[in-house]
PDB file of N, CA and C in Angstrom:
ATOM      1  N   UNK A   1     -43.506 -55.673 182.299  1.00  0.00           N
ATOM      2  CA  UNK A   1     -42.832 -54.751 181.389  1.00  0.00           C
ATOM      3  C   UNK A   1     -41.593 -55.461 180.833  1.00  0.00           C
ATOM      4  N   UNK A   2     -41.662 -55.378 179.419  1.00  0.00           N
ATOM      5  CA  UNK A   2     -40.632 -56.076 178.603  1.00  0.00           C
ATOM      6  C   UNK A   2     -38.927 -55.229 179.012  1.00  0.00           C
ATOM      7  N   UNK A   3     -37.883 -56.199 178.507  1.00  0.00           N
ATOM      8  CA  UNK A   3     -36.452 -55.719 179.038  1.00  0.00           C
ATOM      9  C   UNK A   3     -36.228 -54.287 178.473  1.00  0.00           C
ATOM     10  N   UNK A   4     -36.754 -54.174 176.944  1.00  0.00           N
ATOM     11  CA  UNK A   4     -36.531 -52.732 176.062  1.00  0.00           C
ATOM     12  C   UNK A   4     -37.013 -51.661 176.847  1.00  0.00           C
ATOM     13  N   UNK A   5     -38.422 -51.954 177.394  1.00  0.00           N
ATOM     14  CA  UNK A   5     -39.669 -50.606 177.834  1.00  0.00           C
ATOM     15  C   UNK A   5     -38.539 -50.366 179.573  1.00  0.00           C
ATOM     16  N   UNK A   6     -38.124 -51.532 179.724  1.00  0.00           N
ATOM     17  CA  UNK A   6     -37.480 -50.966 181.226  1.00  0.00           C
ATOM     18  C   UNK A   6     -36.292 -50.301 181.157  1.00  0.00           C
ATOM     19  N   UNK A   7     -35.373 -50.585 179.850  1.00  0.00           N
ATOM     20  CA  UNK A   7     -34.262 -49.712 179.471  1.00  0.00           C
ATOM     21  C   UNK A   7     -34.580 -48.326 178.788  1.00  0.00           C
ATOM     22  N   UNK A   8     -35.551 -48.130 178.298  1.00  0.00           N
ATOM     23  CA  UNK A   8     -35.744 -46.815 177.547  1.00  0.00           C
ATOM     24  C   UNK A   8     -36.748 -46.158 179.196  1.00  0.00           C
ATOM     25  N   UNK A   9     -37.095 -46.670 180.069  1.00  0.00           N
ATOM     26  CA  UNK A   9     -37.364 -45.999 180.812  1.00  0.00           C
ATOM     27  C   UNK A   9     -36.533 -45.281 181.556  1.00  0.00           C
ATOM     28  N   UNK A  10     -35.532 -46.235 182.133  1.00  0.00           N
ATOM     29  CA  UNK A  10     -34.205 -45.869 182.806  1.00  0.00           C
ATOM     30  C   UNK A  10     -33.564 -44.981 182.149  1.00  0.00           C
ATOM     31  N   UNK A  11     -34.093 -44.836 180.465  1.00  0.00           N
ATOM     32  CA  UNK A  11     -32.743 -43.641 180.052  1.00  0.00           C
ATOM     33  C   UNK A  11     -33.766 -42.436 180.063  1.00  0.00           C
ATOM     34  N   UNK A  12     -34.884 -42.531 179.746  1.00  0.00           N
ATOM     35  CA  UNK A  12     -35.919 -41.100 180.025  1.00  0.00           C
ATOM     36  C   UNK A  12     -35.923 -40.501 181.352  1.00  0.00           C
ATOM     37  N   UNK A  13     -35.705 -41.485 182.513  1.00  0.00           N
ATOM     38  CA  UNK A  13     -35.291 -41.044 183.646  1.00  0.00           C
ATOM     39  C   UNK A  13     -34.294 -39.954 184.211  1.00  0.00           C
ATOM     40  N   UNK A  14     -33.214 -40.821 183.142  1.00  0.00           N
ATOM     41  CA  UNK A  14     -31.765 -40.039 183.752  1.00  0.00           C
ATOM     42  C   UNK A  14     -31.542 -39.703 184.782  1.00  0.00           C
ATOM     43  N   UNK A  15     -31.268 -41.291 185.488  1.00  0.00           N
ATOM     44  CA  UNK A  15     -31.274 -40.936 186.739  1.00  0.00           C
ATOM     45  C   UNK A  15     -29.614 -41.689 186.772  1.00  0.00           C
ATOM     46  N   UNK A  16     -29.480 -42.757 185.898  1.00  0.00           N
ATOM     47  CA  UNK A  16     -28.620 -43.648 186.483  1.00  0.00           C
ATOM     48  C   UNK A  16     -27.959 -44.206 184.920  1.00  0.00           C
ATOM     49  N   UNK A  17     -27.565 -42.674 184.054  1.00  0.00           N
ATOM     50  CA  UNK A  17     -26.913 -42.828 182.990  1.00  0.00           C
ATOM     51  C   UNK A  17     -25.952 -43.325 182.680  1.00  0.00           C
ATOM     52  N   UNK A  18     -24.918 -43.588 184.104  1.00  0.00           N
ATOM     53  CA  UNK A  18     -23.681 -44.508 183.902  1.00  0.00           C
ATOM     54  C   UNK A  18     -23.873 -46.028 184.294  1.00  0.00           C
ATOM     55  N   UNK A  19     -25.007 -46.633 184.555  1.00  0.00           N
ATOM     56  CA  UNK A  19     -25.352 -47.727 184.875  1.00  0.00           C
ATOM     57  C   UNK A  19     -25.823 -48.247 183.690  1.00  0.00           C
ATOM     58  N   UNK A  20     -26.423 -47.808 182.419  1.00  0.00           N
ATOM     59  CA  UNK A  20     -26.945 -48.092 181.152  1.00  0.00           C
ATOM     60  C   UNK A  20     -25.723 -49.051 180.614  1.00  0.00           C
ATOM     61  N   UNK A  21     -25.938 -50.546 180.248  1.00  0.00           N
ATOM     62  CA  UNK A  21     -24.831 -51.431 179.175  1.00  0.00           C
ATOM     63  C   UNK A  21     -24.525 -50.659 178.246  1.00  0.00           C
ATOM     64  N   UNK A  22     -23.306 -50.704 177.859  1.00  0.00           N
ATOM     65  CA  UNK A  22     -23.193 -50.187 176.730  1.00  0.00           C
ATOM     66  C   UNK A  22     -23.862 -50.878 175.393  1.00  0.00           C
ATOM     67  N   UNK A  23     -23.552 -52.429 175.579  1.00  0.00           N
ATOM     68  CA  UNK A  23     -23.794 -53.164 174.413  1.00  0.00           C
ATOM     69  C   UNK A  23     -25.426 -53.195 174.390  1.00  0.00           C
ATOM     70  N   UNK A  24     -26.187 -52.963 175.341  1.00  0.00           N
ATOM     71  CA  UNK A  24     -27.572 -52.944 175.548  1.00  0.00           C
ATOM     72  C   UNK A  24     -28.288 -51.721 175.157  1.00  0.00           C
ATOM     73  N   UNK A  25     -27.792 -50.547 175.221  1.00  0.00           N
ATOM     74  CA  UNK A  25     -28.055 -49.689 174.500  1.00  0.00           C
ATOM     75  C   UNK A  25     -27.709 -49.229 173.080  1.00  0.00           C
ATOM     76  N   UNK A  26     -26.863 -49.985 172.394  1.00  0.00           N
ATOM     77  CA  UNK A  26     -26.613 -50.543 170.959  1.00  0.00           C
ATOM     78  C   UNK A  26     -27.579 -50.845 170.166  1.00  0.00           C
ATOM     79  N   UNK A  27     -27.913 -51.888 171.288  1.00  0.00           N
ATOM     80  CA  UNK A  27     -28.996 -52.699 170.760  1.00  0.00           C
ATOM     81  C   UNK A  27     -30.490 -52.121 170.758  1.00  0.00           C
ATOM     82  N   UNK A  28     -30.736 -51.264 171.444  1.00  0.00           N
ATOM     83  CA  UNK A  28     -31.533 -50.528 171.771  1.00  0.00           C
ATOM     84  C   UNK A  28     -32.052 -49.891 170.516  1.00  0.00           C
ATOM     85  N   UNK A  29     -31.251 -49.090 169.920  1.00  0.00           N
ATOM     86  CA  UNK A  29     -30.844 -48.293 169.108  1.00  0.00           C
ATOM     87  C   UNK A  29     -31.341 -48.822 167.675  1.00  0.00           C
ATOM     88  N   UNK A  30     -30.294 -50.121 167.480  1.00  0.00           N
ATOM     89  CA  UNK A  30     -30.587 -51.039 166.318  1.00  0.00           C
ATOM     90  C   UNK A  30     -32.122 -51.162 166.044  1.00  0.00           C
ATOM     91  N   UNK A  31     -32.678 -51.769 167.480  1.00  0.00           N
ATOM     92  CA  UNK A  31     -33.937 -51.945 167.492  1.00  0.00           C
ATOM     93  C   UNK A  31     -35.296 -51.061 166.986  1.00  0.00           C
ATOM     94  N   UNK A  32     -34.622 -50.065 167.425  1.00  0.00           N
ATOM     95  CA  UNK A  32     -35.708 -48.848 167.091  1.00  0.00           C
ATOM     96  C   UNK A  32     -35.264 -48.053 165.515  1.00  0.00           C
ATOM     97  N   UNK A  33     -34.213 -48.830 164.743  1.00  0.00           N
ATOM     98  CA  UNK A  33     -34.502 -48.424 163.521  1.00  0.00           C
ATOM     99  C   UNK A  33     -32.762 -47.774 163.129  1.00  0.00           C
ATOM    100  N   UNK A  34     -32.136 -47.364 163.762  1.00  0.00           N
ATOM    101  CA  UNK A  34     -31.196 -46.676 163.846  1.00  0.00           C
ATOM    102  C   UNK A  34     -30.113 -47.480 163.158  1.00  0.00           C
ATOM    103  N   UNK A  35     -28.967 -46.651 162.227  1.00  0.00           N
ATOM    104  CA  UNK A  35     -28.100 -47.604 161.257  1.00  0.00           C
ATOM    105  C   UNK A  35     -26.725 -47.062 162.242  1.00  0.00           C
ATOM    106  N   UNK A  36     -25.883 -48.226 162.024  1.00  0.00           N
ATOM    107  CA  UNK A  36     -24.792 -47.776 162.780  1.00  0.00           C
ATOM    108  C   UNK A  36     -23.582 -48.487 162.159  1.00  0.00           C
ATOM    109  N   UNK A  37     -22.270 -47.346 162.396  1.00  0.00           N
ATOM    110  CA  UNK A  37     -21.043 -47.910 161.808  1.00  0.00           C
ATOM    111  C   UNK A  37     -20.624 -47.436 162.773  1.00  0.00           C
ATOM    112  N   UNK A  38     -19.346 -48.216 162.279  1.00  0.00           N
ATOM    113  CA  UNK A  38     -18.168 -48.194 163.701  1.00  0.00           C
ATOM    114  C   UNK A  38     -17.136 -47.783 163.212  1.00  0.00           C
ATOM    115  N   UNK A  39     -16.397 -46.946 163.783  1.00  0.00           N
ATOM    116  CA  UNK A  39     -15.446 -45.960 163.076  1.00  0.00           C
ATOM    117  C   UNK A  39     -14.285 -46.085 164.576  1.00  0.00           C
ATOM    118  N   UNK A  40     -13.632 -47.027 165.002  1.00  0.00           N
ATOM    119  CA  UNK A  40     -12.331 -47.513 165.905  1.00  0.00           C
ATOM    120  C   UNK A  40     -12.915 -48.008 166.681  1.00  0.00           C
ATOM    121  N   UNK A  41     -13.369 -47.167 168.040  1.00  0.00           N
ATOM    122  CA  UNK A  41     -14.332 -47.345 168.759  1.00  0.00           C
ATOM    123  C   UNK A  41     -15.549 -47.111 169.384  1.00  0.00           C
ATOM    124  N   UNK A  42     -15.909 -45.928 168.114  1.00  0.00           N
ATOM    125  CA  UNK A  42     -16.642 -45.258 168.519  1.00  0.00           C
ATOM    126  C   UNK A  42     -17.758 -45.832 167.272  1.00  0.00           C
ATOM    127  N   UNK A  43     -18.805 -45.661 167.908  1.00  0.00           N
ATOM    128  CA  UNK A  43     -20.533 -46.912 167.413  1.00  0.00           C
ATOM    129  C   UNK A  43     -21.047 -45.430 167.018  1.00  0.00           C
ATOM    130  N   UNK A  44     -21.386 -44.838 165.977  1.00  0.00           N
ATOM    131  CA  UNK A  44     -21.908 -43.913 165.160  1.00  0.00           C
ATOM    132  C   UNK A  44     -23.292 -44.377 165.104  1.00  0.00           C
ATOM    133  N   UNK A  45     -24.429 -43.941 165.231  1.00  0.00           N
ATOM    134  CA  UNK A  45     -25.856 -44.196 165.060  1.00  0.00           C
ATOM    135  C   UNK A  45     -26.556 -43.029 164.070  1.00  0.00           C
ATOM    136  N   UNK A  46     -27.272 -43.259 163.447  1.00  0.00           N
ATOM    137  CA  UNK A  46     -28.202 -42.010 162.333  1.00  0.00           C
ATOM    138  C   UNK A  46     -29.478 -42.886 161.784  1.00  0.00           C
ATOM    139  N   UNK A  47     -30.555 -42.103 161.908  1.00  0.00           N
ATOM    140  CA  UNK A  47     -32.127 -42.347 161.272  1.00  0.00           C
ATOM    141  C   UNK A  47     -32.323 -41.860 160.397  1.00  0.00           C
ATOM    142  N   UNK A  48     -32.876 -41.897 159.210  1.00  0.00           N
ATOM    143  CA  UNK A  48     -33.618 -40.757 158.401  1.00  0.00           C
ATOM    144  C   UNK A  48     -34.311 -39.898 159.412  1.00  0.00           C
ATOM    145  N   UNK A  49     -34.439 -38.760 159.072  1.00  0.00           N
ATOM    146  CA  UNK A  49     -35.369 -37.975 159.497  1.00  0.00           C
ATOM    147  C   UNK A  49     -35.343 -37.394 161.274  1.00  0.00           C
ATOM    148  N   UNK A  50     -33.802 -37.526 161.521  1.00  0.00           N
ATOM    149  CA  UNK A  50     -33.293 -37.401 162.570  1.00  0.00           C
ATOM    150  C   UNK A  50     -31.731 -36.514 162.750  1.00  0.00           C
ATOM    151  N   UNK A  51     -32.017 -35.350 162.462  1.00  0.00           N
ATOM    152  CA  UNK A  51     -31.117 -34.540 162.690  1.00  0.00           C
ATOM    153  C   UNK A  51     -29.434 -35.167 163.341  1.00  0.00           C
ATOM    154  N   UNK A  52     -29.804 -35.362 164.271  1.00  0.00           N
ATOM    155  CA  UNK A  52     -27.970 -35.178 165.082  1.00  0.00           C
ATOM    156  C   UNK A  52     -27.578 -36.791 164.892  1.00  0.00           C
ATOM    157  N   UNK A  53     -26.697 -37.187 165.075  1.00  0.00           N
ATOM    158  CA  UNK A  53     -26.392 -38.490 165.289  1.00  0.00           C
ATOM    159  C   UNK A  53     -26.154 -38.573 166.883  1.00  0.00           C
ATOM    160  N   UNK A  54     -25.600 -40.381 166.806  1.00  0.00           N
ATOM    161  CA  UNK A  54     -25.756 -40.326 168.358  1.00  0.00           C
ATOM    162  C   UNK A  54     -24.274 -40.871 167.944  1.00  0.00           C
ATOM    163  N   UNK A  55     -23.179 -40.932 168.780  1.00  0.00           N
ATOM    164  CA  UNK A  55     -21.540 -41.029 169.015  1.00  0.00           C
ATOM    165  C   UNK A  55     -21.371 -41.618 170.409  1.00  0.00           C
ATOM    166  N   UNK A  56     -21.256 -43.249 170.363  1.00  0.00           N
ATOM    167  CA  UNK A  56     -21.484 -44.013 171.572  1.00  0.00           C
ATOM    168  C   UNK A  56     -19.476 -44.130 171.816  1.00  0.00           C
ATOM    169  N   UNK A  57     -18.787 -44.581 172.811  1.00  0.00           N
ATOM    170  CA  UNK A  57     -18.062 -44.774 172.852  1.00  0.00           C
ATOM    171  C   UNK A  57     -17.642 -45.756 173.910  1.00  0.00           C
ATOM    172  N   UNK A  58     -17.220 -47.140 174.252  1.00  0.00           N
ATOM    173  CA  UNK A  58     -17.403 -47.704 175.584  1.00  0.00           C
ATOM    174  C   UNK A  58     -16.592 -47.533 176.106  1.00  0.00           C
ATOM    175  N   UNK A  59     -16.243 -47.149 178.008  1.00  0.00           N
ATOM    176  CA  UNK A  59     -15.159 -46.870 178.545  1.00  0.00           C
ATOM    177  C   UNK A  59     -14.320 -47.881 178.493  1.00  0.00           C
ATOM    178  N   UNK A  60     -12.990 -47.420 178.782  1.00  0.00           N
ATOM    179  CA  UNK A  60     -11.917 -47.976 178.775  1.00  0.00           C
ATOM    180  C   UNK A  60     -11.185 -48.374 177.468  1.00  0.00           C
TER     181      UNK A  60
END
């Protein structure tokens, strides 16, 4: 199982949501189509045809 299919598993899981990279789930994101701007520190994500956005923010 490729690195992507084992990270989108781990997040369908939700088992271990604070263990997810931040920068790895970015990328995640990118990957699957998703446009993103960055607005300070916060990583804004939106699809066509996808209602809500996603509002990433990394701790600290």
């Amino acid at each position: 199982m490729g690195k992507w299919n084992k990270l989108i598993e781990k997040i369908l899981l939700g088992d271990s949501d604070a263990n997810i990279d931040f920068d790895d789930l970015c990328h995640l994101l990118r990957r699957l189509g998703f446009s993103e701007r960055i607005s300070g520190s916060h990583h804004i994500f939106s699809q066509r045809g996808v209602e809500q956005i996603i509002n990433l923010q990394p701790r600290g």
